[in-house]
PDB file of N, CA and C in Angstrom:
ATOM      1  N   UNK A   1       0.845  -1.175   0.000  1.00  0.00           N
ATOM      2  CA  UNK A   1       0.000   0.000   0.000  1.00  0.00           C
ATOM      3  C   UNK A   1       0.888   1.236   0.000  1.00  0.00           C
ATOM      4  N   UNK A   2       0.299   2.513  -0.905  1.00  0.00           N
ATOM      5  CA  UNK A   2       1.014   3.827  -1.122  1.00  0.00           C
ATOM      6  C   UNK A   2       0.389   4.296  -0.231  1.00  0.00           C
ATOM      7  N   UNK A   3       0.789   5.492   0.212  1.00  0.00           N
ATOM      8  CA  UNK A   3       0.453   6.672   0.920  1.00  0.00           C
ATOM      9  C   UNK A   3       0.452   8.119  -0.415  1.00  0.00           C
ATOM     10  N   UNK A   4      -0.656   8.493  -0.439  1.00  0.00           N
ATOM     11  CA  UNK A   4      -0.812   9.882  -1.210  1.00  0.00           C
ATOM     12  C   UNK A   4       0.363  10.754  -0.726  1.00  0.00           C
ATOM     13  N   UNK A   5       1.208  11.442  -1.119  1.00  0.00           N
ATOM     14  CA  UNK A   5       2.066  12.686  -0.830  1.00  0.00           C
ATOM     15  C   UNK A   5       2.176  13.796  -2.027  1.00  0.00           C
ATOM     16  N   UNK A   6       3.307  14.682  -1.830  1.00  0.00           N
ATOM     17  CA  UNK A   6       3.697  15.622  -2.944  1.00  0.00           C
ATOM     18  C   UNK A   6       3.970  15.164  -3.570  1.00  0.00           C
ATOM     19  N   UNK A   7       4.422  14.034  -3.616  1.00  0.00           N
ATOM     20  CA  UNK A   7       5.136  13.392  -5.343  1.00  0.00           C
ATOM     21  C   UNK A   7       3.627  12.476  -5.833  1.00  0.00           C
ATOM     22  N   UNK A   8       3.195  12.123  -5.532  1.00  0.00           N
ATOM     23  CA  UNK A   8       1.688  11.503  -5.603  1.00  0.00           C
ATOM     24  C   UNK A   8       0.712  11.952  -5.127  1.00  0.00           C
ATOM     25  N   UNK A   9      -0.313  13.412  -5.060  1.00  0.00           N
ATOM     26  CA  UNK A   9      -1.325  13.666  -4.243  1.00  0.00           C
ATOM     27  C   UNK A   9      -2.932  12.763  -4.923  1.00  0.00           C
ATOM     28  N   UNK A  10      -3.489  12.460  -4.161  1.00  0.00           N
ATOM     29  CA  UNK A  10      -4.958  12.172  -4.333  1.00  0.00           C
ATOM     30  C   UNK A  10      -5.727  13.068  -3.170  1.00  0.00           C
ATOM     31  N   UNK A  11      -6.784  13.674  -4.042  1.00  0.00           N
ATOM     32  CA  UNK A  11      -7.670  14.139  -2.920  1.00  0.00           C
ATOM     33  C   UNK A  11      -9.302  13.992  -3.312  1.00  0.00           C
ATOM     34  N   UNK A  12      -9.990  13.715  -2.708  1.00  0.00           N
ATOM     35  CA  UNK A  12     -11.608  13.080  -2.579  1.00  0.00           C
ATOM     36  C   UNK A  12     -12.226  14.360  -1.845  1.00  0.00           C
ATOM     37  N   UNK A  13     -13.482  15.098  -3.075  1.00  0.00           N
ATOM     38  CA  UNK A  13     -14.185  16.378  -2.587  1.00  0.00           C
ATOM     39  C   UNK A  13     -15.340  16.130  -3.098  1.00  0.00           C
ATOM     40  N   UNK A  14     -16.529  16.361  -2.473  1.00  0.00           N
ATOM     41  CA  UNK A  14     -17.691  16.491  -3.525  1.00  0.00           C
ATOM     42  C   UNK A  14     -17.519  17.197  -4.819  1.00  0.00           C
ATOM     43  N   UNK A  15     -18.166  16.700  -5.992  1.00  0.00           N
ATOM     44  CA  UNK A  15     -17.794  17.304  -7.405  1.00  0.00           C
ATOM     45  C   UNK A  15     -18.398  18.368  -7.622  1.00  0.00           C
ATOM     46  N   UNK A  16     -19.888  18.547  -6.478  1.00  0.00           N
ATOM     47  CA  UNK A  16     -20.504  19.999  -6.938  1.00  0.00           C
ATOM     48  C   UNK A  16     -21.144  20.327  -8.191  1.00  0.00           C
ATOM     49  N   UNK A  17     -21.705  19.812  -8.959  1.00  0.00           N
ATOM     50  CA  UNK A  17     -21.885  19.686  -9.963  1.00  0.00           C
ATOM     51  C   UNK A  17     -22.440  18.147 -10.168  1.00  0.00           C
ATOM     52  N   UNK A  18     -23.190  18.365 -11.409  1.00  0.00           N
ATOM     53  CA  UNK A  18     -24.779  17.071 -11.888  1.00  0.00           C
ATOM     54  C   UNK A  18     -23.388  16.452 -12.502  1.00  0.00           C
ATOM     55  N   UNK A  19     -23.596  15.165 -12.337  1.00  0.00           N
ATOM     56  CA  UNK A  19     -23.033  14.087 -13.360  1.00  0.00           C
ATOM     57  C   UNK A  19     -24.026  13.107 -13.957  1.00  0.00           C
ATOM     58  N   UNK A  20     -23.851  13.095 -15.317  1.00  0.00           N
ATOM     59  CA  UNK A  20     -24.790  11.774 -15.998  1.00  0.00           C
ATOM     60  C   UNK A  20     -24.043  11.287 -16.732  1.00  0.00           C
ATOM     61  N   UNK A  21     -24.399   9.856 -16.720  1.00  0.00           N
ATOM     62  CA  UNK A  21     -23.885   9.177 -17.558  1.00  0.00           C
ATOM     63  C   UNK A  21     -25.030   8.020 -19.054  1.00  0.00           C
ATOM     64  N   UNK A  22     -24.376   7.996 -19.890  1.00  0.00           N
ATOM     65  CA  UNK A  22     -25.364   7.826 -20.738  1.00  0.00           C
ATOM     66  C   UNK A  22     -24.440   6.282 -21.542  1.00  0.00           C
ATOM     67  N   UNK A  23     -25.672   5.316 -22.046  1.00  0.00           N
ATOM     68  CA  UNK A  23     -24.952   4.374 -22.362  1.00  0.00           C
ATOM     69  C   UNK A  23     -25.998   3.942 -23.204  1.00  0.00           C
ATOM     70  N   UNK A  24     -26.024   3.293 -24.290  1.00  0.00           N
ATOM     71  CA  UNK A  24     -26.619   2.839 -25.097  1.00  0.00           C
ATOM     72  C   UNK A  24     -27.544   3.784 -25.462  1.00  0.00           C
ATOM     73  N   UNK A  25     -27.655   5.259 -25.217  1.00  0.00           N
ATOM     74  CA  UNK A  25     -27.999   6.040 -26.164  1.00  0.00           C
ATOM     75  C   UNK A  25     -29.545   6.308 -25.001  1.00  0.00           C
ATOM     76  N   UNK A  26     -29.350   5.354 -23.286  1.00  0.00           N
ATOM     77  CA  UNK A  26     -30.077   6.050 -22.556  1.00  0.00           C
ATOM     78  C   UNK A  26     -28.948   6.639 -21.299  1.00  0.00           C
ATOM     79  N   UNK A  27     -30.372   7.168 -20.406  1.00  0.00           N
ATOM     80  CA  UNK A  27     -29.536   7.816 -19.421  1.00  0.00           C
ATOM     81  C   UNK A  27     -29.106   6.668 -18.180  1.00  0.00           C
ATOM     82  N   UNK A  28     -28.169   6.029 -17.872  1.00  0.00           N
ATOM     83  CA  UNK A  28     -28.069   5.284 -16.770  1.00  0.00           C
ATOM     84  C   UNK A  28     -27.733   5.886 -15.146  1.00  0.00           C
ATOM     85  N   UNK A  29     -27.100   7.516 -15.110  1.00  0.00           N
ATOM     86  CA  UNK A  29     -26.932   7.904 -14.148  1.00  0.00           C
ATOM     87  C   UNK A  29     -27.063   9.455 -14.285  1.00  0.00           C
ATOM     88  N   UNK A  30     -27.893  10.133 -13.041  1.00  0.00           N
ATOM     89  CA  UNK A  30     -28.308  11.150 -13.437  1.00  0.00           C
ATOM     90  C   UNK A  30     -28.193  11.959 -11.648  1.00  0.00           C
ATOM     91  N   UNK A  31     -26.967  12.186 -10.637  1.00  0.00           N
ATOM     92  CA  UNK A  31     -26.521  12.931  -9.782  1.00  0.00           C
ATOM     93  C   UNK A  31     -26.012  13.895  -9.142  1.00  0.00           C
ATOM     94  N   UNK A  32     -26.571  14.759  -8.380  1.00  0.00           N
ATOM     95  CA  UNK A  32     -25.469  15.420  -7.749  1.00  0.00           C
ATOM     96  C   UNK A  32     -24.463  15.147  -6.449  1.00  0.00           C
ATOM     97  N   UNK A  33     -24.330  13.824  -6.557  1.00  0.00           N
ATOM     98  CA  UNK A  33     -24.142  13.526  -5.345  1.00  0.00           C
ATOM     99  C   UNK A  33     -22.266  12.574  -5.456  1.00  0.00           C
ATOM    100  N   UNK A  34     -21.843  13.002  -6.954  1.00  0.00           N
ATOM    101  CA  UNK A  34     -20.693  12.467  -6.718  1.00  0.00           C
ATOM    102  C   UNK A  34     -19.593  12.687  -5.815  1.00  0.00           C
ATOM    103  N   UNK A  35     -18.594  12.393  -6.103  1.00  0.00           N
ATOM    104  CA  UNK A  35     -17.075  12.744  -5.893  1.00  0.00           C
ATOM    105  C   UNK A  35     -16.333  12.952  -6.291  1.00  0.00           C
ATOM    106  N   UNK A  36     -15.632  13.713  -6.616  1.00  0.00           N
ATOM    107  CA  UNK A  36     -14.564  14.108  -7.950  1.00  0.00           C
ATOM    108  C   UNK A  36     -13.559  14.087  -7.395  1.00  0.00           C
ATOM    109  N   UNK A  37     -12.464  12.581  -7.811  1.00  0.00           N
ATOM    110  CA  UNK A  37     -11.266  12.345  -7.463  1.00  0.00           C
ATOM    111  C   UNK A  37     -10.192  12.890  -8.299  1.00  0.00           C
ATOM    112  N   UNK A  38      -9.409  13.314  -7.541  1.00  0.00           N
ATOM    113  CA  UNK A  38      -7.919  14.152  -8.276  1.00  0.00           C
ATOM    114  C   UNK A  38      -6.342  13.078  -8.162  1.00  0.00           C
ATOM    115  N   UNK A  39      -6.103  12.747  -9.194  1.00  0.00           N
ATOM    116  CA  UNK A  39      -4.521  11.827  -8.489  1.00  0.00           C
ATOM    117  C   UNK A  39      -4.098  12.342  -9.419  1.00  0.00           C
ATOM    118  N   UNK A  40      -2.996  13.043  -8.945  1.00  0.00           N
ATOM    119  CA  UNK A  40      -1.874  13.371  -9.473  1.00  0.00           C
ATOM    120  C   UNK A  40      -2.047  14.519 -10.725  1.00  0.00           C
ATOM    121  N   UNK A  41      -1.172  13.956 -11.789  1.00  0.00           N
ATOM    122  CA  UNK A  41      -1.759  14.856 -13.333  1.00  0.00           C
ATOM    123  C   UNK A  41      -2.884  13.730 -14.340  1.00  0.00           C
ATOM    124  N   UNK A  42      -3.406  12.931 -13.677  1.00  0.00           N
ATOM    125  CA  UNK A  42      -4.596  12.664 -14.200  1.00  0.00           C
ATOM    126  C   UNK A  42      -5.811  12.977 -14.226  1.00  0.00           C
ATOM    127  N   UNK A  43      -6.784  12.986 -15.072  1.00  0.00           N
ATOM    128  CA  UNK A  43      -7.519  13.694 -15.164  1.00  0.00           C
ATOM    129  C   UNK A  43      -8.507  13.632 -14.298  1.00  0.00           C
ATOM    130  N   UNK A  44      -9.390  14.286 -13.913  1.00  0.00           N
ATOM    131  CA  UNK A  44     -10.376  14.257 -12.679  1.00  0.00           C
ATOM    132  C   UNK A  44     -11.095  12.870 -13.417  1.00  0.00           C
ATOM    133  N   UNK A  45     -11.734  11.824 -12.160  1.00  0.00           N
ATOM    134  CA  UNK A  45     -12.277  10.619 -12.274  1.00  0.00           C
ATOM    135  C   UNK A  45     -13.781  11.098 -10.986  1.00  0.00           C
ATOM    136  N   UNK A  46     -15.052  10.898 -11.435  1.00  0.00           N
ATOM    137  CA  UNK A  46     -16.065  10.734 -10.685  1.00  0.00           C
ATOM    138  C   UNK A  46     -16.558  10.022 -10.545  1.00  0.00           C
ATOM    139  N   UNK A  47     -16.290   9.339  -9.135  1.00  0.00           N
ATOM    140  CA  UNK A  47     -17.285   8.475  -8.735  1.00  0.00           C
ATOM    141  C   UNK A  47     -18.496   8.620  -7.884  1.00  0.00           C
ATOM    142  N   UNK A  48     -19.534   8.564  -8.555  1.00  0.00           N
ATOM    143  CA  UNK A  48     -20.817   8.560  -8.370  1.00  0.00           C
ATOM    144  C   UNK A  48     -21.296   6.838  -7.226  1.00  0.00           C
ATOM    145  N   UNK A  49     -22.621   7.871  -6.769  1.00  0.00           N
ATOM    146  CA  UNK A  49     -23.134   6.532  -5.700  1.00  0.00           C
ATOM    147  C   UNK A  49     -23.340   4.982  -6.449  1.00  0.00           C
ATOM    148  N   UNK A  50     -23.020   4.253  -5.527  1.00  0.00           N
ATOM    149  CA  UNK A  50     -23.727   2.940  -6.719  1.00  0.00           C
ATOM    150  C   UNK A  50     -25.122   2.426  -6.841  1.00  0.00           C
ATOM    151  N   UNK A  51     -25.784   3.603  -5.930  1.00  0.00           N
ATOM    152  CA  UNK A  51     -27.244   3.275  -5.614  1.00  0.00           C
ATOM    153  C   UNK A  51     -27.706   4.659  -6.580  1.00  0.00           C
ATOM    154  N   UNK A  52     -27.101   5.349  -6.946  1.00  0.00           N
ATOM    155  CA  UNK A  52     -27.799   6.102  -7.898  1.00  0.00           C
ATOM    156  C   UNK A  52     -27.229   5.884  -9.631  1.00  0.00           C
ATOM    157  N   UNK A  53     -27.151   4.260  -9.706  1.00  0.00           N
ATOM    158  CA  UNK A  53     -26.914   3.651 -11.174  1.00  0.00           C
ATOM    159  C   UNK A  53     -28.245   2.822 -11.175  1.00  0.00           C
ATOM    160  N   UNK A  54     -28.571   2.918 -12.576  1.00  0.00           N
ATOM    161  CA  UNK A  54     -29.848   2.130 -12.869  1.00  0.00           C
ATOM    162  C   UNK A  54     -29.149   0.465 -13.047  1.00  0.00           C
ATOM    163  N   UNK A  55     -29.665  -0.227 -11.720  1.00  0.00           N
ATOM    164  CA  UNK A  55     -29.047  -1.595 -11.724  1.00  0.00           C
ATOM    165  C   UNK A  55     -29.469  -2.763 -12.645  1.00  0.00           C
ATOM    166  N   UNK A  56     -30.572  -2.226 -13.047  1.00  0.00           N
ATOM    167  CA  UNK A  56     -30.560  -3.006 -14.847  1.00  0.00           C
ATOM    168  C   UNK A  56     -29.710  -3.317 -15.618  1.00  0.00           C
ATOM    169  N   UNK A  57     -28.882  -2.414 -15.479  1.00  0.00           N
ATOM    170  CA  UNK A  57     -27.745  -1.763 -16.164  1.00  0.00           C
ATOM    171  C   UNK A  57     -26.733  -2.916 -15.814  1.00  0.00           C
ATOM    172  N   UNK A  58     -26.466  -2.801 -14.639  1.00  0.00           N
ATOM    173  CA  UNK A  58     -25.380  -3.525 -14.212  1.00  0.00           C
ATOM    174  C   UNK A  58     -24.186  -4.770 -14.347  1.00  0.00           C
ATOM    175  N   UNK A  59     -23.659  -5.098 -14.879  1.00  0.00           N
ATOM    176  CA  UNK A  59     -23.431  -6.864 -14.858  1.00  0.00           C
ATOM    177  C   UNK A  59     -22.244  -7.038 -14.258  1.00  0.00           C
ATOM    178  N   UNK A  60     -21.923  -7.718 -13.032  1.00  0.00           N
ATOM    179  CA  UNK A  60     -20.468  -8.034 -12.523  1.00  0.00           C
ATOM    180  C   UNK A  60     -19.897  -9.077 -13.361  1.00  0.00           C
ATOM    181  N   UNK A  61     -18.627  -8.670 -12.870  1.00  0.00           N
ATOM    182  CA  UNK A  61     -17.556  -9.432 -14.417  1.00  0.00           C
ATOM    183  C   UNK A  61     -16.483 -10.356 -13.135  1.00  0.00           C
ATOM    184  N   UNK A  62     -15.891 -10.843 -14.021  1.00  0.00           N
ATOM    185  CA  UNK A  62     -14.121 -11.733 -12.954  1.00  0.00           C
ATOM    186  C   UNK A  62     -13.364 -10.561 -12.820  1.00  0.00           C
ATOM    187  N   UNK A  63     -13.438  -9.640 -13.953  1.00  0.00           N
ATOM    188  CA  UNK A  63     -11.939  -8.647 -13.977  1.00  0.00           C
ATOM    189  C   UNK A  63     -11.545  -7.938 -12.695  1.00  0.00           C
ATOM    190  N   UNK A  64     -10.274  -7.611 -12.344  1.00  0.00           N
ATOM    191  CA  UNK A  64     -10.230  -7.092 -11.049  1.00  0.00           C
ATOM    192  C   UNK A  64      -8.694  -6.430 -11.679  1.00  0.00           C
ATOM    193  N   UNK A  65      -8.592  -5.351 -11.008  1.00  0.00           N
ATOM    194  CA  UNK A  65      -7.376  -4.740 -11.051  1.00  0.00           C
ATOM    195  C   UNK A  65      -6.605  -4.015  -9.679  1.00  0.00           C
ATOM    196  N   UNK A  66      -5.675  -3.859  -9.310  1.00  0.00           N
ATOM    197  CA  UNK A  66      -4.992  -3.176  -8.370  1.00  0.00           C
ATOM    198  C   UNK A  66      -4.669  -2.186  -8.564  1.00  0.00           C
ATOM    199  N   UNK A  67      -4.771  -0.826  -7.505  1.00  0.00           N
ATOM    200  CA  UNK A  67      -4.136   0.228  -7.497  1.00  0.00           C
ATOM    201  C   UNK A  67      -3.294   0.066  -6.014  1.00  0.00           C
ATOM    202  N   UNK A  68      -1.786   0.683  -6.106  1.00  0.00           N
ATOM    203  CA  UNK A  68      -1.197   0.641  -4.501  1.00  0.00           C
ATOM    204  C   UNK A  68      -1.613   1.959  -4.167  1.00  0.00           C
ATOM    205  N   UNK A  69      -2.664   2.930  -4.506  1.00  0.00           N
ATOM    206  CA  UNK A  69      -2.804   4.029  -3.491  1.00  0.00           C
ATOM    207  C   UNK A  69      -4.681   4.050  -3.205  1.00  0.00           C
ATOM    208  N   UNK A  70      -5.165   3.040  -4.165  1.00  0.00           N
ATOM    209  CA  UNK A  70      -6.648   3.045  -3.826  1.00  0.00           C
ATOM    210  C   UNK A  70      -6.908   1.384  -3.398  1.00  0.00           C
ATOM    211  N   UNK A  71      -6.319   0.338  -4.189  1.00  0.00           N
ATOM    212  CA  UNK A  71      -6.726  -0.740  -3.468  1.00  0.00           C
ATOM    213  C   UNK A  71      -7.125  -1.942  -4.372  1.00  0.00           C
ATOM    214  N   UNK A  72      -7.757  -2.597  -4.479  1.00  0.00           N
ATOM    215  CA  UNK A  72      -8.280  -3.425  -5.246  1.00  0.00           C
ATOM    216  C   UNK A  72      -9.967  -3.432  -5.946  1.00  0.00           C
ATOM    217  N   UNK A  73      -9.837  -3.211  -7.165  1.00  0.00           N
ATOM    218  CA  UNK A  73     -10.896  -1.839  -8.124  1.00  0.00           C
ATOM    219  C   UNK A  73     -11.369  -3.921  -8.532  1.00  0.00           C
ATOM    220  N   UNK A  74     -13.045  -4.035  -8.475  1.00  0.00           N
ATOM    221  CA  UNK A  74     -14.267  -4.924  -9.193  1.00  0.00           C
ATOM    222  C   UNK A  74     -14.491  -4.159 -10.234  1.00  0.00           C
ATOM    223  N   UNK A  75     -15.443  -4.805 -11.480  1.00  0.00           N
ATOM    224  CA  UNK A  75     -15.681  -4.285 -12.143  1.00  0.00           C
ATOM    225  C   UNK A  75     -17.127  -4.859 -12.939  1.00  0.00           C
ATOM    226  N   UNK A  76     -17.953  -3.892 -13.700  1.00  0.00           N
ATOM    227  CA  UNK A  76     -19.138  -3.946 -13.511  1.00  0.00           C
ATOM    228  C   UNK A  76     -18.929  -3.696 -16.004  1.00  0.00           C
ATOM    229  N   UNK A  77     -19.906  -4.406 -16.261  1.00  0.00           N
ATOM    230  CA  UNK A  77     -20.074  -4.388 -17.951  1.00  0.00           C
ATOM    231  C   UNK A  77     -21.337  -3.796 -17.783  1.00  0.00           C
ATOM    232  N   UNK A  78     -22.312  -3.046 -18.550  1.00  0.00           N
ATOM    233  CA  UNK A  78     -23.187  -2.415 -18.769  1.00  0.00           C
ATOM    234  C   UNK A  78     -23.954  -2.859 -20.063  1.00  0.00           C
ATOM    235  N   UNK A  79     -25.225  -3.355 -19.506  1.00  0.00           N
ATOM    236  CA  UNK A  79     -26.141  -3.869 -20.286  1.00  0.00           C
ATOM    237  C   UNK A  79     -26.732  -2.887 -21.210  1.00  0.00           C
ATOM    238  N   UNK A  80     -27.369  -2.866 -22.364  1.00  0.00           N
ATOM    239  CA  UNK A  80     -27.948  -2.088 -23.341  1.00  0.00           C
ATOM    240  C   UNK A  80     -28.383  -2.847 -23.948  1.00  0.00           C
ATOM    241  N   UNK A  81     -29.623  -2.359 -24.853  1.00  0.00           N
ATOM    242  CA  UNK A  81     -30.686  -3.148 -25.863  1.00  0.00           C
ATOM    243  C   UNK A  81     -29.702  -3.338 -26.536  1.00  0.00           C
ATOM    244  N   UNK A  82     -28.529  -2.295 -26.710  1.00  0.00           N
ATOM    245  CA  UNK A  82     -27.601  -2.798 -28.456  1.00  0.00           C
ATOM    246  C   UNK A  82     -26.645  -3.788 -28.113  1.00  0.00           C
ATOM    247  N   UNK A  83     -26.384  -3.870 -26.772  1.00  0.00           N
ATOM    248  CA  UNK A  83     -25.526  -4.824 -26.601  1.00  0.00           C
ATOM    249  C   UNK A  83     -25.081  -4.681 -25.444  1.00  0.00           C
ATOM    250  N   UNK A  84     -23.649  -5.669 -24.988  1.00  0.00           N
ATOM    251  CA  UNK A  84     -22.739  -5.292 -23.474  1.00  0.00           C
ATOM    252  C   UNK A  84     -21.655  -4.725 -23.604  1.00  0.00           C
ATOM    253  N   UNK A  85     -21.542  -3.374 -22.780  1.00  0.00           N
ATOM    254  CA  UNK A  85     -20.148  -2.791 -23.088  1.00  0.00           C
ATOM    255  C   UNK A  85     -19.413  -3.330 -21.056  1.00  0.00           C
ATOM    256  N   UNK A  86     -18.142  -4.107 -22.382  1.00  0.00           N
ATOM    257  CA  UNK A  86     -17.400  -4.865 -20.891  1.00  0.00           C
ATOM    258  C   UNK A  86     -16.856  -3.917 -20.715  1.00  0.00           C
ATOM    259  N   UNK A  87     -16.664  -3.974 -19.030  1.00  0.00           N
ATOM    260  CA  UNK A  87     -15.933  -3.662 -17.478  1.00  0.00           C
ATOM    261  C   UNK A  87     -15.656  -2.087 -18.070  1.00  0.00           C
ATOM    262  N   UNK A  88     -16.607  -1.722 -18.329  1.00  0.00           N
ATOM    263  CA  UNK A  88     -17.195  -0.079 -18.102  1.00  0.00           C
ATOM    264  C   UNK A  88     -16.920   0.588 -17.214  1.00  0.00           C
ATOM    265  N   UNK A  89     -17.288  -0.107 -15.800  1.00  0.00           N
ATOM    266  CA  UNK A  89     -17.391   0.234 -14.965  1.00  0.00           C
ATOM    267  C   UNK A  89     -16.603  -0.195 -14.085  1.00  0.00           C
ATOM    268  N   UNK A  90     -15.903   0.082 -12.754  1.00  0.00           N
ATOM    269  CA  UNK A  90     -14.722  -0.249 -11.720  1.00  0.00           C
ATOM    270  C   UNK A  90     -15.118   0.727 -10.139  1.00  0.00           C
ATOM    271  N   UNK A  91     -15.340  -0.110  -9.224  1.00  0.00           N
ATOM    272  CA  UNK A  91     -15.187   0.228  -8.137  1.00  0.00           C
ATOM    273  C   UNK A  91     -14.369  -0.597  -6.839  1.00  0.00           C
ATOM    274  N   UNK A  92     -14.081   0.372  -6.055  1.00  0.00           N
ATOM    275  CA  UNK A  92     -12.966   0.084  -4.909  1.00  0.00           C
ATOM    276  C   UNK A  92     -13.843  -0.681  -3.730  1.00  0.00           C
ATOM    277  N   UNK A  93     -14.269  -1.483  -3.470  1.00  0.00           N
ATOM    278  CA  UNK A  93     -15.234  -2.264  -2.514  1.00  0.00           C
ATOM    279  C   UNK A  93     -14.504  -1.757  -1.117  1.00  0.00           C
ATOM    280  N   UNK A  94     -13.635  -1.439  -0.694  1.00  0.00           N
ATOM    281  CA  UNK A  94     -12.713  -1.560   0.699  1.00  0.00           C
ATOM    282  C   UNK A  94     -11.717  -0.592  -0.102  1.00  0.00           C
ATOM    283  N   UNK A  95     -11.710   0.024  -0.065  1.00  0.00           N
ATOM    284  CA  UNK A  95     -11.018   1.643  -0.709  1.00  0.00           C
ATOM    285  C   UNK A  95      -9.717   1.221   0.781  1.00  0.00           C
ATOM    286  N   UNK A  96      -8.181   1.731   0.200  1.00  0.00           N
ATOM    287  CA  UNK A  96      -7.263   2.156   1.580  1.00  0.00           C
ATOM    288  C   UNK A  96      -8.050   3.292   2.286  1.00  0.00           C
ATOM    289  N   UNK A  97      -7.333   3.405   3.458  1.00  0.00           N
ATOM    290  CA  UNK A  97      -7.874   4.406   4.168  1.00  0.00           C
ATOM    291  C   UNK A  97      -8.121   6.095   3.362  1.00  0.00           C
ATOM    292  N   UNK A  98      -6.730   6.055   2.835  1.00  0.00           N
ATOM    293  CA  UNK A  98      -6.434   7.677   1.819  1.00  0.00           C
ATOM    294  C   UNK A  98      -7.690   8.024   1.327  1.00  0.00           C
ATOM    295  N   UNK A  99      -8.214   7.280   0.237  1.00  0.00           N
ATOM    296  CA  UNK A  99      -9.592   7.207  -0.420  1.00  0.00           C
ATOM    297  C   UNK A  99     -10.501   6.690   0.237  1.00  0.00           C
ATOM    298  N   UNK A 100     -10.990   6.597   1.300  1.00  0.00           N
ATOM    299  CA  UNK A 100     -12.115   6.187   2.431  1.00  0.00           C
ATOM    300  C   UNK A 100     -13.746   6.790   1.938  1.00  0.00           C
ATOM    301  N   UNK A 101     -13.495   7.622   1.252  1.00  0.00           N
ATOM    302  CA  UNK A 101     -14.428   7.954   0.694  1.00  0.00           C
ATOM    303  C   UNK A 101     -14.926   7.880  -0.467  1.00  0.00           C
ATOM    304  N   UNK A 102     -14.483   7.172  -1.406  1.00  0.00           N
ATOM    305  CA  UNK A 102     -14.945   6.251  -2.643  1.00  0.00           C
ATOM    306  C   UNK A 102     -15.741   4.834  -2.419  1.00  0.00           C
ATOM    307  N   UNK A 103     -15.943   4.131  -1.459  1.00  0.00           N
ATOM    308  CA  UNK A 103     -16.550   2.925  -0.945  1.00  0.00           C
ATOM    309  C   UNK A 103     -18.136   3.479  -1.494  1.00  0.00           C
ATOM    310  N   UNK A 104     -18.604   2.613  -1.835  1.00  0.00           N
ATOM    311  CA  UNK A 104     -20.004   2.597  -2.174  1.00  0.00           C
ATOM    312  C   UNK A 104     -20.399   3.477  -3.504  1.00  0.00           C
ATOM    313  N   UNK A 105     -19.559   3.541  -4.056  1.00  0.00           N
ATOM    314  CA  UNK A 105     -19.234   4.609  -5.589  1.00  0.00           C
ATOM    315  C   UNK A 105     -18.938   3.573  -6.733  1.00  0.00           C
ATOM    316  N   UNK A 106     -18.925   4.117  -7.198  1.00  0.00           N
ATOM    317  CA  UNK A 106     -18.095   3.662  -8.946  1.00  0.00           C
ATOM    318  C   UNK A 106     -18.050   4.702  -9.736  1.00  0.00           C
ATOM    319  N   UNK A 107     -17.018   3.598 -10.710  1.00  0.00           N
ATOM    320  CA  UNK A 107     -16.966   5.024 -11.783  1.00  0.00           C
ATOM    321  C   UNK A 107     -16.738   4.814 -13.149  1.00  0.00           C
ATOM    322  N   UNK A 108     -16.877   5.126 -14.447  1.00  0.00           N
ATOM    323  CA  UNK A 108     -16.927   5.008 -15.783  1.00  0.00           C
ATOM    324  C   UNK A 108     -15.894   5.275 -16.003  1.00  0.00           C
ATOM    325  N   UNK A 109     -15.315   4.278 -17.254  1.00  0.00           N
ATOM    326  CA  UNK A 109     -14.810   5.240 -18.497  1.00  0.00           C
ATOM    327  C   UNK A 109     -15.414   5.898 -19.360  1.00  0.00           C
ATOM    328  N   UNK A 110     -14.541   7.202 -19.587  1.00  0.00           N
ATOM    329  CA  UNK A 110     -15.322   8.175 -20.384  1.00  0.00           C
ATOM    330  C   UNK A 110     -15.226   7.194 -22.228  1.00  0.00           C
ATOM    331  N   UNK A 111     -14.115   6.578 -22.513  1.00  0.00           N
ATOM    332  CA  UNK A 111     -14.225   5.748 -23.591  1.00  0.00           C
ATOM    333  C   UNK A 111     -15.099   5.162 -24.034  1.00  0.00           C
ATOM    334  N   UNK A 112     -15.529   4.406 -22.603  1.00  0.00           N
ATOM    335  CA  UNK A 112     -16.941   3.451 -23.012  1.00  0.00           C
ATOM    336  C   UNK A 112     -18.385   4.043 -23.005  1.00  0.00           C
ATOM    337  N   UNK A 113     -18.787   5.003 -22.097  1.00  0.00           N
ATOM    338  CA  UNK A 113     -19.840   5.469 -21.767  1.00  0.00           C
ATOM    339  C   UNK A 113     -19.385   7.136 -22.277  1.00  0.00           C
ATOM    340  N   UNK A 114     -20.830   7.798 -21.892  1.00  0.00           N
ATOM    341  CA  UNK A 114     -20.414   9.068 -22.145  1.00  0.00           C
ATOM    342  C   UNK A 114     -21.145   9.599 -20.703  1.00  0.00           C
ATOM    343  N   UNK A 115     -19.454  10.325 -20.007  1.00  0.00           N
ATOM    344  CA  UNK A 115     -20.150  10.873 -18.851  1.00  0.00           C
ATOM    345  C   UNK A 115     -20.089  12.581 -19.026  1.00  0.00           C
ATOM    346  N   UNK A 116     -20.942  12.882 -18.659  1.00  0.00           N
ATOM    347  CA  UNK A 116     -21.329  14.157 -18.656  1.00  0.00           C
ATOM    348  C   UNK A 116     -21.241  15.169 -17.539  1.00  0.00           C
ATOM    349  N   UNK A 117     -20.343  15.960 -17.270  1.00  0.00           N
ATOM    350  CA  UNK A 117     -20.265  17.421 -16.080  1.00  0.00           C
ATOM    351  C   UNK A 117     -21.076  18.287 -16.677  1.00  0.00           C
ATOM    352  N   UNK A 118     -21.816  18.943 -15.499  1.00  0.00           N
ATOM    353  CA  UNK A 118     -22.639  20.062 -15.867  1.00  0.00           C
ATOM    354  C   UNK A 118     -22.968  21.159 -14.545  1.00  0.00           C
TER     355      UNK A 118
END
């Protein structure tokens, strides 16, 4: 496990601002209630509640990936009439302490889905 610092900062703030996300050409998430995570020089990542995703939507996958400053990221494919877009989706189930406040969130790629700030 990392520790966030100056050479690595992460910081977890409300995003302040509506996030939606849209997938198969409907709306699957429609909040103000995200989080807008900052690491480093990457680009802001929002993770939104996982209770404010339309769980229709949903499909858990095997894939799993590691981060050493957030933890071990599940991942979720997204159902649509046109089809399944795989592991779309990734959340931290047991976030490290640093990110303590991403637990019960997830979050998109902007590649696969189209998420929307407003």
């Amino acid at each position: 496990m990392k520790t966030p610092g100056p050479d690595h900062p992460i910081t977890v703030a409300p995003a302040g601002t509506r996030v939606t996300v849209r997938a198969g050409g409907r709306v699957i998430v429609d909040t103000t209630e995200a989080l807008a995570l900052r690491e480093s020089t990457y680009p802001v990542v929002y993770y939104v509640p996982l209770t404010a995703v339309d769980p229709a939507v949903l499909k858990r996958t095997a894939t799993s990936t590691y981060c050493p400053y957030k933890g071990d990221a599940s991942y979720y494919s997204v159902v649509t009439p046109e089809g399944e877009i795989t592991d779309a989706v990734w959340e931290y189930r047991e976030p490290y302490p640093a990110v303590q406040e991403i637990a019960g969130h997830v979050a998109f790629y902007p590649n696969k889905v189209a998420v929307g700030v407003a």
